[in-house]
C-alpha atoms as a PDB file:
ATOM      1  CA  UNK A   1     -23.180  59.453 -25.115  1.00  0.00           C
ATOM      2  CA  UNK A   2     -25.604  61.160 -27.215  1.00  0.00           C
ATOM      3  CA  UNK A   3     -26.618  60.600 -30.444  1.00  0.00           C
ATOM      4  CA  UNK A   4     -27.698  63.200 -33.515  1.00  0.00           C
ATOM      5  CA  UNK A   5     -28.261  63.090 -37.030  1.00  0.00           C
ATOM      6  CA  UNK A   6     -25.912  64.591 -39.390  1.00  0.00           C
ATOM      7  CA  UNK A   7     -25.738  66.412 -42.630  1.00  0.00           C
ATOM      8  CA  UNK A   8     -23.139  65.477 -45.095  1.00  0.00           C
ATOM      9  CA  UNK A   9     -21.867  68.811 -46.155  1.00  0.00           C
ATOM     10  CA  UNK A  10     -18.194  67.729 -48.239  1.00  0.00           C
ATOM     11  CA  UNK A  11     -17.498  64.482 -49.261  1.00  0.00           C
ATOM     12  CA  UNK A  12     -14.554  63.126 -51.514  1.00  0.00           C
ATOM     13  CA  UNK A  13     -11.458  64.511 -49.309  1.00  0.00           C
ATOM     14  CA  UNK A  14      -8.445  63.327 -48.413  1.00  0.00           C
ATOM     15  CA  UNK A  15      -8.292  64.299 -44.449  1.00  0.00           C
ATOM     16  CA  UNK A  16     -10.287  67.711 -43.513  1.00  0.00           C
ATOM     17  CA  UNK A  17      -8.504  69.723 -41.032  1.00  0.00           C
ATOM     18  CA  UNK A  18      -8.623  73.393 -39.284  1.00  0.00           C
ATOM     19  CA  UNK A  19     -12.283  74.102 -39.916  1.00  0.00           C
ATOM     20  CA  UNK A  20     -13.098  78.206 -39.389  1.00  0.00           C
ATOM     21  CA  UNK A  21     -16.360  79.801 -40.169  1.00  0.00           C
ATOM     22  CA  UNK A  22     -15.459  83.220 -41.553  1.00  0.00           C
ATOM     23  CA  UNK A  23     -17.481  85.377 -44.347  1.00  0.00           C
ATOM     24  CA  UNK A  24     -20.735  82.888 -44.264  1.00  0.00           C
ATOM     25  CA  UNK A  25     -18.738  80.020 -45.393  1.00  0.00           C
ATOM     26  CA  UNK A  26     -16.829  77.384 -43.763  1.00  0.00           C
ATOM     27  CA  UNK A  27     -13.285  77.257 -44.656  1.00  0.00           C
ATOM     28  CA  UNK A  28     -11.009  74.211 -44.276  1.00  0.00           C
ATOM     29  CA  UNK A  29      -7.773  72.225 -45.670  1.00  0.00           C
ATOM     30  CA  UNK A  30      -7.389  69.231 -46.900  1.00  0.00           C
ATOM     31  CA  UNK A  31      -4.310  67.423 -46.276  1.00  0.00           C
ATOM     32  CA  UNK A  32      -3.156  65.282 -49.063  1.00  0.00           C
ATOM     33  CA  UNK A  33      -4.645  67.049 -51.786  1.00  0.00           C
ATOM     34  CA  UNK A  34      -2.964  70.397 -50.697  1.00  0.00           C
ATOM     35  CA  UNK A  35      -5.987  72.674 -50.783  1.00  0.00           C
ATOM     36  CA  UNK A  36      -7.218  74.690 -48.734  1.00  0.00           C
ATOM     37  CA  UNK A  37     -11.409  75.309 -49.485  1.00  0.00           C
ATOM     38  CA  UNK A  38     -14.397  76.646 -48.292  1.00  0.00           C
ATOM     39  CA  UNK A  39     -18.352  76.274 -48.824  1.00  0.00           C
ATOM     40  CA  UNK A  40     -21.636  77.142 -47.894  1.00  0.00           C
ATOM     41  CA  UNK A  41     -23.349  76.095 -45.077  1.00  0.00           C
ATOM     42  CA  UNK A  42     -25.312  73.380 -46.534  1.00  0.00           C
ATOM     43  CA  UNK A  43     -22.389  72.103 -49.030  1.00  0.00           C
ATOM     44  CA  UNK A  44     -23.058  74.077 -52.295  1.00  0.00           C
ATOM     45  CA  UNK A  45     -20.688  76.262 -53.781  1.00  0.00           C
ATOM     46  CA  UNK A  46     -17.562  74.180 -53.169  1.00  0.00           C
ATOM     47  CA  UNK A  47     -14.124  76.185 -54.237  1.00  0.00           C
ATOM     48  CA  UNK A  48     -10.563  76.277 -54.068  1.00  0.00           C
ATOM     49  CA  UNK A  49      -8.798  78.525 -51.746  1.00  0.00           C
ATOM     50  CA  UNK A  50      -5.073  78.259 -52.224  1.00  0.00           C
ATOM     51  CA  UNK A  51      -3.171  75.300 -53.678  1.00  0.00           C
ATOM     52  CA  UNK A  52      -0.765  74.790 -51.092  1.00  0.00           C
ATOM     53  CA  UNK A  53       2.343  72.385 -52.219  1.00  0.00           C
ATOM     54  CA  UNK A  54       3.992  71.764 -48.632  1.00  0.00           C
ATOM     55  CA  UNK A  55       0.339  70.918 -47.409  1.00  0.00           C
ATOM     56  CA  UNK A  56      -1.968  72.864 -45.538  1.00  0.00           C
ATOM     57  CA  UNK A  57      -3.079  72.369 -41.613  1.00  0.00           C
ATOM     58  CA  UNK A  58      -4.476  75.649 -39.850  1.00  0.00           C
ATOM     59  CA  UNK A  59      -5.949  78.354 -40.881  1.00  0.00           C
ATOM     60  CA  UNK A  60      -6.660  82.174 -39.484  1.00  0.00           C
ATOM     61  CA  UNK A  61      -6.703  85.864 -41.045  1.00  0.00           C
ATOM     62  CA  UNK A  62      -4.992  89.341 -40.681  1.00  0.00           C
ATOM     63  CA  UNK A  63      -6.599  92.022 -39.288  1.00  0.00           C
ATOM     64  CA  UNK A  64      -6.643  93.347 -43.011  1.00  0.00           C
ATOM     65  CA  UNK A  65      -8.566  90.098 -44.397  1.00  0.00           C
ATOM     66  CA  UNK A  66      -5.702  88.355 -45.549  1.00  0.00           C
ATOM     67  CA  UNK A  67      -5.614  84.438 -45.289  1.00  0.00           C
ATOM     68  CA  UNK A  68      -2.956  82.551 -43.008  1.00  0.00           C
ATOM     69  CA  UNK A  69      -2.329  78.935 -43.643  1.00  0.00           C
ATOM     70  CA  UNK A  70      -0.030  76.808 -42.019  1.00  0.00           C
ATOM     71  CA  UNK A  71       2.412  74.505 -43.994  1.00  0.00           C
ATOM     72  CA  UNK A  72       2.968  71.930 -42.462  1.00  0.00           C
ATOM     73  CA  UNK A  73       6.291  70.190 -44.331  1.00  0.00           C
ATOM     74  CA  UNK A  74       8.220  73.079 -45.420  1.00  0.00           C
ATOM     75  CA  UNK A  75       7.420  74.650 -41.763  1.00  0.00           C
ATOM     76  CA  UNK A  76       6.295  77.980 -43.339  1.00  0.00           C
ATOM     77  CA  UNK A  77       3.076  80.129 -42.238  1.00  0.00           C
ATOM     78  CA  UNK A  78       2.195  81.631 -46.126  1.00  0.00           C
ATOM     79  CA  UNK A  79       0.312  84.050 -46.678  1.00  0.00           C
ATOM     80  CA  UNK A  80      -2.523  84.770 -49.405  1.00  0.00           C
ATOM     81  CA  UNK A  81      -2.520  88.599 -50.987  1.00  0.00           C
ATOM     82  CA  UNK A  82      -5.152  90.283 -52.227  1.00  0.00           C
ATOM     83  CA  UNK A  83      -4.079  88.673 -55.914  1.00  0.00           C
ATOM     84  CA  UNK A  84      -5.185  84.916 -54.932  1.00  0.00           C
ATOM     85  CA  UNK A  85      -0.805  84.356 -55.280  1.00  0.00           C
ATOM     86  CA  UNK A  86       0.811  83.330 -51.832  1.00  0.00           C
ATOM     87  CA  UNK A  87       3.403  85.042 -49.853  1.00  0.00           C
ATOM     88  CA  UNK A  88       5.701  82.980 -46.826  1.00  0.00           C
ATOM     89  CA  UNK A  89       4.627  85.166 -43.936  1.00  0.00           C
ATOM     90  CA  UNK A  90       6.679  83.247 -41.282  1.00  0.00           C
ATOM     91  CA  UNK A  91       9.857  80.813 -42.045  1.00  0.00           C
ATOM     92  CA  UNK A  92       9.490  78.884 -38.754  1.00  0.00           C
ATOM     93  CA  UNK A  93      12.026  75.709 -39.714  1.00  0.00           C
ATOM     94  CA  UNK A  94      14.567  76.818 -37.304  1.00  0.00           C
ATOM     95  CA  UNK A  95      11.846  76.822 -34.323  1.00  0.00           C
ATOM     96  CA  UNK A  96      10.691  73.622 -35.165  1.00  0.00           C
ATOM     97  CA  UNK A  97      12.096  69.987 -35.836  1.00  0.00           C
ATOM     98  CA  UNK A  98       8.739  68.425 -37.472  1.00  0.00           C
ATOM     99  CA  UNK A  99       5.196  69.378 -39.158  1.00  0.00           C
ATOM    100  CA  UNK A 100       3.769  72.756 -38.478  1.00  0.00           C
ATOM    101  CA  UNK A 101      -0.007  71.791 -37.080  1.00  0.00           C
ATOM    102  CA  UNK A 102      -2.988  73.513 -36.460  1.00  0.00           C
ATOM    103  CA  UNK A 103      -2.943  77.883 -35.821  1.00  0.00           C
ATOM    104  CA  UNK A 104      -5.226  80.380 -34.181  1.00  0.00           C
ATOM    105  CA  UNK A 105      -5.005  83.544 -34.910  1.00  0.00           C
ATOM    106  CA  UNK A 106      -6.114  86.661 -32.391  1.00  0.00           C
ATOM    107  CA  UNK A 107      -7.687  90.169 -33.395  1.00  0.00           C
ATOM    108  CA  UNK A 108      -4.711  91.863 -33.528  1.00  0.00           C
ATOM    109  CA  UNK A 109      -2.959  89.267 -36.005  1.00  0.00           C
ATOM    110  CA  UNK A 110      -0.950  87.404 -34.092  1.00  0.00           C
ATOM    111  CA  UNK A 111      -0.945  83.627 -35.112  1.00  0.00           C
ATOM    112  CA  UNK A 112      -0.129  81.127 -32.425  1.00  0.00           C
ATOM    113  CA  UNK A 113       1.348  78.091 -33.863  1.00  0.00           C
ATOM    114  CA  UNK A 114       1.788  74.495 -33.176  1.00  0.00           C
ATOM    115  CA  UNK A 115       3.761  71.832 -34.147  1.00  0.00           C
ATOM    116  CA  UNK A 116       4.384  67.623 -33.986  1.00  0.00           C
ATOM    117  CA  UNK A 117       7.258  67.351 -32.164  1.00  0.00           C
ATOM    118  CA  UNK A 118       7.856  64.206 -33.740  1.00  0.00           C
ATOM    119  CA  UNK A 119       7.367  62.018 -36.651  1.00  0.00           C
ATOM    120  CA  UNK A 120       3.779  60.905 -36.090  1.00  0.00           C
ATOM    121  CA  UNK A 121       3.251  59.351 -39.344  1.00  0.00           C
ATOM    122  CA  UNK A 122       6.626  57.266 -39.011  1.00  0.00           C
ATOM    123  CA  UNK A 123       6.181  56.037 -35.876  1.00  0.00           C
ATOM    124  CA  UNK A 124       8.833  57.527 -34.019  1.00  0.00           C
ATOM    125  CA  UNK A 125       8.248  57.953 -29.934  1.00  0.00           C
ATOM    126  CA  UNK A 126       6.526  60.618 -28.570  1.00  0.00           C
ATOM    127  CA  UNK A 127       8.258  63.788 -26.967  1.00  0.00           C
ATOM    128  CA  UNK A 128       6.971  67.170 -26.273  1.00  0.00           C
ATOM    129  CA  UNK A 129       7.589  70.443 -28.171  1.00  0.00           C
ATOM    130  CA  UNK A 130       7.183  73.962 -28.349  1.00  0.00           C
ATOM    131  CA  UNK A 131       4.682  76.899 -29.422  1.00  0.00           C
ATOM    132  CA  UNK A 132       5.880  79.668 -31.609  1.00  0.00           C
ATOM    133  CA  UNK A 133       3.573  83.292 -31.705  1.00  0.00           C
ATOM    134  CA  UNK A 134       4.241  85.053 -35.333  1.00  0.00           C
ATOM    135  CA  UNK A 135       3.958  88.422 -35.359  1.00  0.00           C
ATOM    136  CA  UNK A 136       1.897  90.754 -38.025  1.00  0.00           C
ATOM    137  CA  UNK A 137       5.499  91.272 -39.675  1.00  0.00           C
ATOM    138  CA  UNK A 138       6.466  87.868 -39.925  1.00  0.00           C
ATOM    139  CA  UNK A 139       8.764  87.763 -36.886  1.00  0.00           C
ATOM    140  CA  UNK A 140       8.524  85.012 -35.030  1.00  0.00           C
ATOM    141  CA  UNK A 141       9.075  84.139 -31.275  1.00  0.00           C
ATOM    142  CA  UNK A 142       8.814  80.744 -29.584  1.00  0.00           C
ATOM    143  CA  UNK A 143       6.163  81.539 -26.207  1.00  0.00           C
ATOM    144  CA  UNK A 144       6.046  78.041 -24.614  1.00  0.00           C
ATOM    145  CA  UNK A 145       7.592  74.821 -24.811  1.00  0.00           C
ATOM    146  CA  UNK A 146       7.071  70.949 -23.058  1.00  0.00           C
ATOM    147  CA  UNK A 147       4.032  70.750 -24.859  1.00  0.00           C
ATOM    148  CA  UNK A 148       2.542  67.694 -25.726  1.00  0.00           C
ATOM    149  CA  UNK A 149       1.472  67.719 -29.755  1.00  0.00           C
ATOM    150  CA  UNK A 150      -0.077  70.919 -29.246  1.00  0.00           C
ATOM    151  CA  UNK A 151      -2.979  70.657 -31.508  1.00  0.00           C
ATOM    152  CA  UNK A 152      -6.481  72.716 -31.677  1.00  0.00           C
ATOM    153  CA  UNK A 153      -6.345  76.124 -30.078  1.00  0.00           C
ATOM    154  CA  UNK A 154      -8.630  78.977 -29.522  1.00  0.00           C
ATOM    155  CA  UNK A 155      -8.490  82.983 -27.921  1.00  0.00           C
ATOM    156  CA  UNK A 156     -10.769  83.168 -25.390  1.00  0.00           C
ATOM    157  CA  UNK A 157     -12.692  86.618 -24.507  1.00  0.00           C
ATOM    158  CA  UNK A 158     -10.988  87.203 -21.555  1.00  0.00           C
ATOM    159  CA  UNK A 159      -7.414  87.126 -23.012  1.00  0.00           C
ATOM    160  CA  UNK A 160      -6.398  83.329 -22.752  1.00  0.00           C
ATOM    161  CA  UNK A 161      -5.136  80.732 -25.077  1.00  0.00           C
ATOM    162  CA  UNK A 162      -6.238  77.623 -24.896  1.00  0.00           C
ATOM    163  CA  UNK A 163      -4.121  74.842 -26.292  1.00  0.00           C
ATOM    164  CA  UNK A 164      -5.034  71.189 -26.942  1.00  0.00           C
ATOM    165  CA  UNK A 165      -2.416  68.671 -26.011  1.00  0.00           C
ATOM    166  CA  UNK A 166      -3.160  65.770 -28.192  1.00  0.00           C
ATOM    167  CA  UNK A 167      -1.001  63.685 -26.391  1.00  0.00           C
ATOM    168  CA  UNK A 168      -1.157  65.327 -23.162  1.00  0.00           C
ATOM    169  CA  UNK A 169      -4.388  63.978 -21.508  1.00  0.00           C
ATOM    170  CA  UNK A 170      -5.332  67.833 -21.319  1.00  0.00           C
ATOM    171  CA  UNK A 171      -6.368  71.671 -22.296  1.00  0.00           C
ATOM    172  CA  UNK A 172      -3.685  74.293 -21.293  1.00  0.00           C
ATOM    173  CA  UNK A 173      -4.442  77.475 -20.388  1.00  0.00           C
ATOM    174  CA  UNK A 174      -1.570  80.618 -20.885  1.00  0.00           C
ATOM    175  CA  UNK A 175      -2.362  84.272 -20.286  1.00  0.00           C
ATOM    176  CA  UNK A 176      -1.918  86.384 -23.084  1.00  0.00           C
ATOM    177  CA  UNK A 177       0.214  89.936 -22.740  1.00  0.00           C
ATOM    178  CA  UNK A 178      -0.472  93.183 -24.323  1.00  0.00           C
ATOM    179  CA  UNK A 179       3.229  92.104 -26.054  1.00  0.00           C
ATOM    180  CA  UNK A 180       2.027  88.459 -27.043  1.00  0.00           C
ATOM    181  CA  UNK A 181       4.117  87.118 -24.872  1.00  0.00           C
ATOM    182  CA  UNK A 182       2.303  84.002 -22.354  1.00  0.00           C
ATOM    183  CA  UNK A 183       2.126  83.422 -19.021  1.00  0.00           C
ATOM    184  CA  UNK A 184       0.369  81.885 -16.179  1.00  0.00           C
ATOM    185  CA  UNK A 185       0.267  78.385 -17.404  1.00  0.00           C
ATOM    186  CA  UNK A 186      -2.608  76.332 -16.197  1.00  0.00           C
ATOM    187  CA  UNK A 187      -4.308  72.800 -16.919  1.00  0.00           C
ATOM    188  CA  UNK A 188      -7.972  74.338 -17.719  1.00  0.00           C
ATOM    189  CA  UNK A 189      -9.222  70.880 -18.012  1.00  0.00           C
ATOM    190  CA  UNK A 190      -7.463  67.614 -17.255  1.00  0.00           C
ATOM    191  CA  UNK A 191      -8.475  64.023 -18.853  1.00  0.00           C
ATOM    192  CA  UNK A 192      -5.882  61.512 -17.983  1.00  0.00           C
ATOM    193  CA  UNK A 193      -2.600  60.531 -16.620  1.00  0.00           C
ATOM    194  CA  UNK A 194       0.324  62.992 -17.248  1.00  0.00           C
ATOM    195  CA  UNK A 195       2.380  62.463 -20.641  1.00  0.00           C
ATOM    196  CA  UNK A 196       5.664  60.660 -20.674  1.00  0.00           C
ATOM    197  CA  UNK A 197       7.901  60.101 -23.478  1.00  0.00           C
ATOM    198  CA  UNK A 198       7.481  56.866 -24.871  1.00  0.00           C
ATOM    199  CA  UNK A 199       7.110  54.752 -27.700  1.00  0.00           C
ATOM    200  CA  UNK A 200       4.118  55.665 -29.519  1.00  0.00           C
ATOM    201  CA  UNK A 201       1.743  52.700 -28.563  1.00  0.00           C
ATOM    202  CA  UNK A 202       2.250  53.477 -25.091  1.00  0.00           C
ATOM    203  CA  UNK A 203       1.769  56.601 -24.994  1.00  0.00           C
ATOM    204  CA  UNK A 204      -1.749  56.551 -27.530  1.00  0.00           C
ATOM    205  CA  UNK A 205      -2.634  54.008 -24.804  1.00  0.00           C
ATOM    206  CA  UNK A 206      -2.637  55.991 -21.858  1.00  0.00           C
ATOM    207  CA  UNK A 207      -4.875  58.764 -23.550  1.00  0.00           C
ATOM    208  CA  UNK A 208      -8.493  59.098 -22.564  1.00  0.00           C
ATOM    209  CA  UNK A 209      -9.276  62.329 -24.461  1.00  0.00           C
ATOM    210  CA  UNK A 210      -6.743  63.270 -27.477  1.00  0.00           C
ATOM    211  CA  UNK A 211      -8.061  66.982 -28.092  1.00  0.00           C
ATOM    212  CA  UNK A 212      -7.674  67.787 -31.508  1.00  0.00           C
ATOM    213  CA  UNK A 213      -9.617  70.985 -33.481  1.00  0.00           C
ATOM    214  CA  UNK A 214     -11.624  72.599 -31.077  1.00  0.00           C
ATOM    215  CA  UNK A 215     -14.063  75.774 -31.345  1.00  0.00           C
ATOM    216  CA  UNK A 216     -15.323  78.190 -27.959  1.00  0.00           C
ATOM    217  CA  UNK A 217     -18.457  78.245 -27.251  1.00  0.00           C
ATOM    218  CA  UNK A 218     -19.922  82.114 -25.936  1.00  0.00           C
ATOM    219  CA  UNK A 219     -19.998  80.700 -22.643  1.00  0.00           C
ATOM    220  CA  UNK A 220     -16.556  80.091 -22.956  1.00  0.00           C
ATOM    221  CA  UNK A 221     -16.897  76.537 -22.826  1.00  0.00           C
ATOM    222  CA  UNK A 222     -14.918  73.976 -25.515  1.00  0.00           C
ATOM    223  CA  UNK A 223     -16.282  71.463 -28.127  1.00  0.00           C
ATOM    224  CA  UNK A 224     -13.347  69.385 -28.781  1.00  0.00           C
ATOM    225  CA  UNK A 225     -12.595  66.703 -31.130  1.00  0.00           C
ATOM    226  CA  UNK A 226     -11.669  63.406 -29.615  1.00  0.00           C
ATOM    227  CA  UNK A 227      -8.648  61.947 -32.092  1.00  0.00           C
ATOM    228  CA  UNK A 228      -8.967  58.743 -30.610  1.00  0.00           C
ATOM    229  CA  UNK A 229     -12.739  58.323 -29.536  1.00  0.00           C
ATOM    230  CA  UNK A 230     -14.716  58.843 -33.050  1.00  0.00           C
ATOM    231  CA  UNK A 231     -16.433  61.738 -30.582  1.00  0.00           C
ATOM    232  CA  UNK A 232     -16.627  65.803 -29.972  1.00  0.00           C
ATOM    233  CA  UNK A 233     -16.926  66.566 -26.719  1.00  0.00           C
ATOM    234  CA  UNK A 234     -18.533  69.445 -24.832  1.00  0.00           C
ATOM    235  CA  UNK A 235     -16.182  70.250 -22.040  1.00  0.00           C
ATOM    236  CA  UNK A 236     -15.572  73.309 -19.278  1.00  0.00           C
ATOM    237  CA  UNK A 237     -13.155  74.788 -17.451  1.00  0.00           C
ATOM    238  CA  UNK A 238     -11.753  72.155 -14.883  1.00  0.00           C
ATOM    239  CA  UNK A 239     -12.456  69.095 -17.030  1.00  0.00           C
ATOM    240  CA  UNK A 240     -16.730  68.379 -16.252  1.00  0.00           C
ATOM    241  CA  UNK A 241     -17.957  66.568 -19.696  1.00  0.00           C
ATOM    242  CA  UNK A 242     -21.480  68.574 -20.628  1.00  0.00           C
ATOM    243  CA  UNK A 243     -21.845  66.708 -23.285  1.00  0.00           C
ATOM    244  CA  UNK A 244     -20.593  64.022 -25.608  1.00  0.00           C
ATOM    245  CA  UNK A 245     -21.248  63.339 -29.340  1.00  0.00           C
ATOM    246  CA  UNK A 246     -20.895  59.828 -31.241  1.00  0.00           C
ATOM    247  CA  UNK A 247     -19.463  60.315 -34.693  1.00  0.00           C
ATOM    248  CA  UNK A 248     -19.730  57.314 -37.083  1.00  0.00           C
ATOM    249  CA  UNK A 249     -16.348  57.570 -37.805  1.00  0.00           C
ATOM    250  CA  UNK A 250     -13.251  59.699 -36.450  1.00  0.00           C
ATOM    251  CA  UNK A 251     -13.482  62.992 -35.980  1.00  0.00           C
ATOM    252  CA  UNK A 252     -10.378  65.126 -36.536  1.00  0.00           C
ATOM    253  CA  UNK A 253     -11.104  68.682 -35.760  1.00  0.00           C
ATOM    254  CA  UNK A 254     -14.466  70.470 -35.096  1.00  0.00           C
ATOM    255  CA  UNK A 255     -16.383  74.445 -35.828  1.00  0.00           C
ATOM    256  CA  UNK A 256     -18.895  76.217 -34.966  1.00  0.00           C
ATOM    257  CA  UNK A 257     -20.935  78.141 -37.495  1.00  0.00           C
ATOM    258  CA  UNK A 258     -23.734  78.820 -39.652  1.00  0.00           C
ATOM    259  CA  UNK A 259     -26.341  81.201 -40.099  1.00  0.00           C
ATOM    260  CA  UNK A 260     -26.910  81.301 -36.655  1.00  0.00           C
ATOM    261  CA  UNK A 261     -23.998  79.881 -35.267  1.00  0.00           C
ATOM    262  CA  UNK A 262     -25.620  76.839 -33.725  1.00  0.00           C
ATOM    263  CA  UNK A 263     -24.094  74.520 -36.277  1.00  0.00           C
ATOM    264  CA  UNK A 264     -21.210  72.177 -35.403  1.00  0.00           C
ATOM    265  CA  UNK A 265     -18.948  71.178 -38.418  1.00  0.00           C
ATOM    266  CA  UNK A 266     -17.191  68.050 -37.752  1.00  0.00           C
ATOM    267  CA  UNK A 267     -14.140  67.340 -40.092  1.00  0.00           C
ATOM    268  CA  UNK A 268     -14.281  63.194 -39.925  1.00  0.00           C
ATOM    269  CA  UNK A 269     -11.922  60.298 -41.440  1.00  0.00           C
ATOM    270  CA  UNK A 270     -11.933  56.635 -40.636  1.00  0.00           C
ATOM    271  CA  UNK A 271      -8.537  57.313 -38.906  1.00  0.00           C
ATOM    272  CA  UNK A 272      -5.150  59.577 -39.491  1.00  0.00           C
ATOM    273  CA  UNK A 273      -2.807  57.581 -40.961  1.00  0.00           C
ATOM    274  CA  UNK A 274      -0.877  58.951 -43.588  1.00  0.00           C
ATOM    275  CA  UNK A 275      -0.414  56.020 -45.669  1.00  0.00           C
ATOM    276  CA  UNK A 276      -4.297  54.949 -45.343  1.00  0.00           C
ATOM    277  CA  UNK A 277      -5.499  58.852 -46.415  1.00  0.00           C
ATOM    278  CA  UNK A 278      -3.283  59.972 -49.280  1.00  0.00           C
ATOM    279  CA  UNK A 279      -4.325  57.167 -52.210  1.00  0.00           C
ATOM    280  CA  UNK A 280      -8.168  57.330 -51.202  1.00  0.00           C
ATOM    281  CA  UNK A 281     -11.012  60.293 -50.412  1.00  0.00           C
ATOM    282  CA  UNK A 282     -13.196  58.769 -47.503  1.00  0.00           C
ATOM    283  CA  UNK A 283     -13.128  61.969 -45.370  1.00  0.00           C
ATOM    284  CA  UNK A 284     -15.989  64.146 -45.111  1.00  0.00           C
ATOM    285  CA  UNK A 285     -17.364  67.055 -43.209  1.00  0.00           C
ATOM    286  CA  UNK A 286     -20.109  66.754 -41.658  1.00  0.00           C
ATOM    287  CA  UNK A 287     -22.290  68.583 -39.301  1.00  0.00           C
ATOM    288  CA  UNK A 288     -25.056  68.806 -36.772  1.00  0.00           C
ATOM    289  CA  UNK A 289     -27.580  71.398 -35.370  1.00  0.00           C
ATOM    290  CA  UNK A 290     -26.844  72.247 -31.286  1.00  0.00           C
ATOM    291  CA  UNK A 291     -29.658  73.095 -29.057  1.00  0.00           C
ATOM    292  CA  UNK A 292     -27.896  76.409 -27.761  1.00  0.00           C
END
């Protein structure tokens, strides 16, 4: 596994998640103090976003520049206007049972959403759940379902989504249709045993790689973060590891970006446990130059 040095570009969070470079800044959310921020490059210039009360997970814009956030316990995708005041774009609490997650969201504005599934945070056993596409107008349509905490996703060049199955051993791959609609589901890279339902030790136990945030690389290769392996991981289609990355704590969800798009930001926390994150701020961001 290799080794790099790191720059500490935020300190003093909560838990980082959904990292986007967009506009020369990285923008991100943190959990438990219900932001959602961005910065420059190398940490300066720190601001507020959006206060978001039901707490804010993914992030992506409209094709007009407005901001999408994902809140995650009122199951809403909101909306910011061109005021700073926020809008619900997308009611999505009778598509899904638990926490809106992470979001990607394509050219044409369509934001692909995930969600638990379950009550992580509680404890309760693991079962698979859906994936809901909201359209520019708010509509929204579930596209897939028996997935496995879909997590991190990205739009690849070629018309794909890729979705990262936290607990699902695996990347899965859907063509996308001129109507949104998906199809053609693949595993585009495969680390582990298939997922079961189960009690939640069990099933954390049988994971190899837990793909959380991920970015594409222009080769249309993945750097994914490991939620269980305090690693990102450099992965192509069909599963080969390029490259793997020791973080000195966990990592929770990575980006690429910078001036020159060679940086990776890596959003890091000594674990994701609700009860250990909310009363302290020991999650950072930090991030490290790539050699391509």
């Amino acid at each position: 596994m290799a080794t790099r040095e790191f720059t500490t570009v935020v300190t003093d969070q909560s838990f980082t998640e959904g990292p986007r470079w967009r506009d020369g800044r990285l923008w991100f959310s943190d959990f438990y103090t219900n932001r959602t921020m961005s910065v420059f490059e190398d940490g300066s210039d720190l601001r507020v976003e959006a206060e978001v009360p039901g707490q804010p997970s993914g992030l992506g814009w409209l094709p007009d520049g407005r901001l999408l956030i994902a809140s995650q316990h009122d199951r809403l995708v909101v909306r910011r206007e061109s005021d700073g005041s926020l809008a619900t774009h997308a009611d999505l609490s009778d598509l899904f049972s638990h926490h809106v997650n992470d979001m990607v969201v394509d050219d044409r504005g369509r934001a692909f959403v995930g969600n638990f599934g379950f009550d992580l945070m509680a404890g309760d056993s693991v079962t698979s759940t859906n994936l809901v596409r909201v359209d520019t107008d708010g509509s929204a349509t579930e596209v897939a379902d028996n997935l496995w905490f879909p997590n991190g996703m990205v739009v690849t060049t070629d018309g794909r989504l890729l979705v990262g199955e936290s607990f699902g051993n695996r990347v899965t791959s859907f063509d996308i249709a001129e109507d949104g609609s998906l199809s053609n589901r693949t595993n585009w890279a495969t680390f582990g045993p298939d997922p079961v339902a189960d009690a939640l030790e069990p099933a954390m136990a049988r994971l190899v790689i837990a793909p959380d945030g991920c970015d594409l690389e222009a080769d249309g290769t993945l750097w994914i973060a490991d939620a269980i392996g305090a690693r990102v991981v450099h992965v192509a289609e069909g599963g080969e590891i390029i490259e793997e990355i020791a973080t000195p704590t966990g990592v929770f969800a990575c980006a690429l970006g910078g001036e020159d798009g060679r940086t990776l930001f890596l959003c890091t926390a000594p674990d994701f446990s609700e009860s250990n994150r909310r009363p302290v701020r020991e999650a950072q961001i930090l991030s490290t130059r790539l050699d391509a």
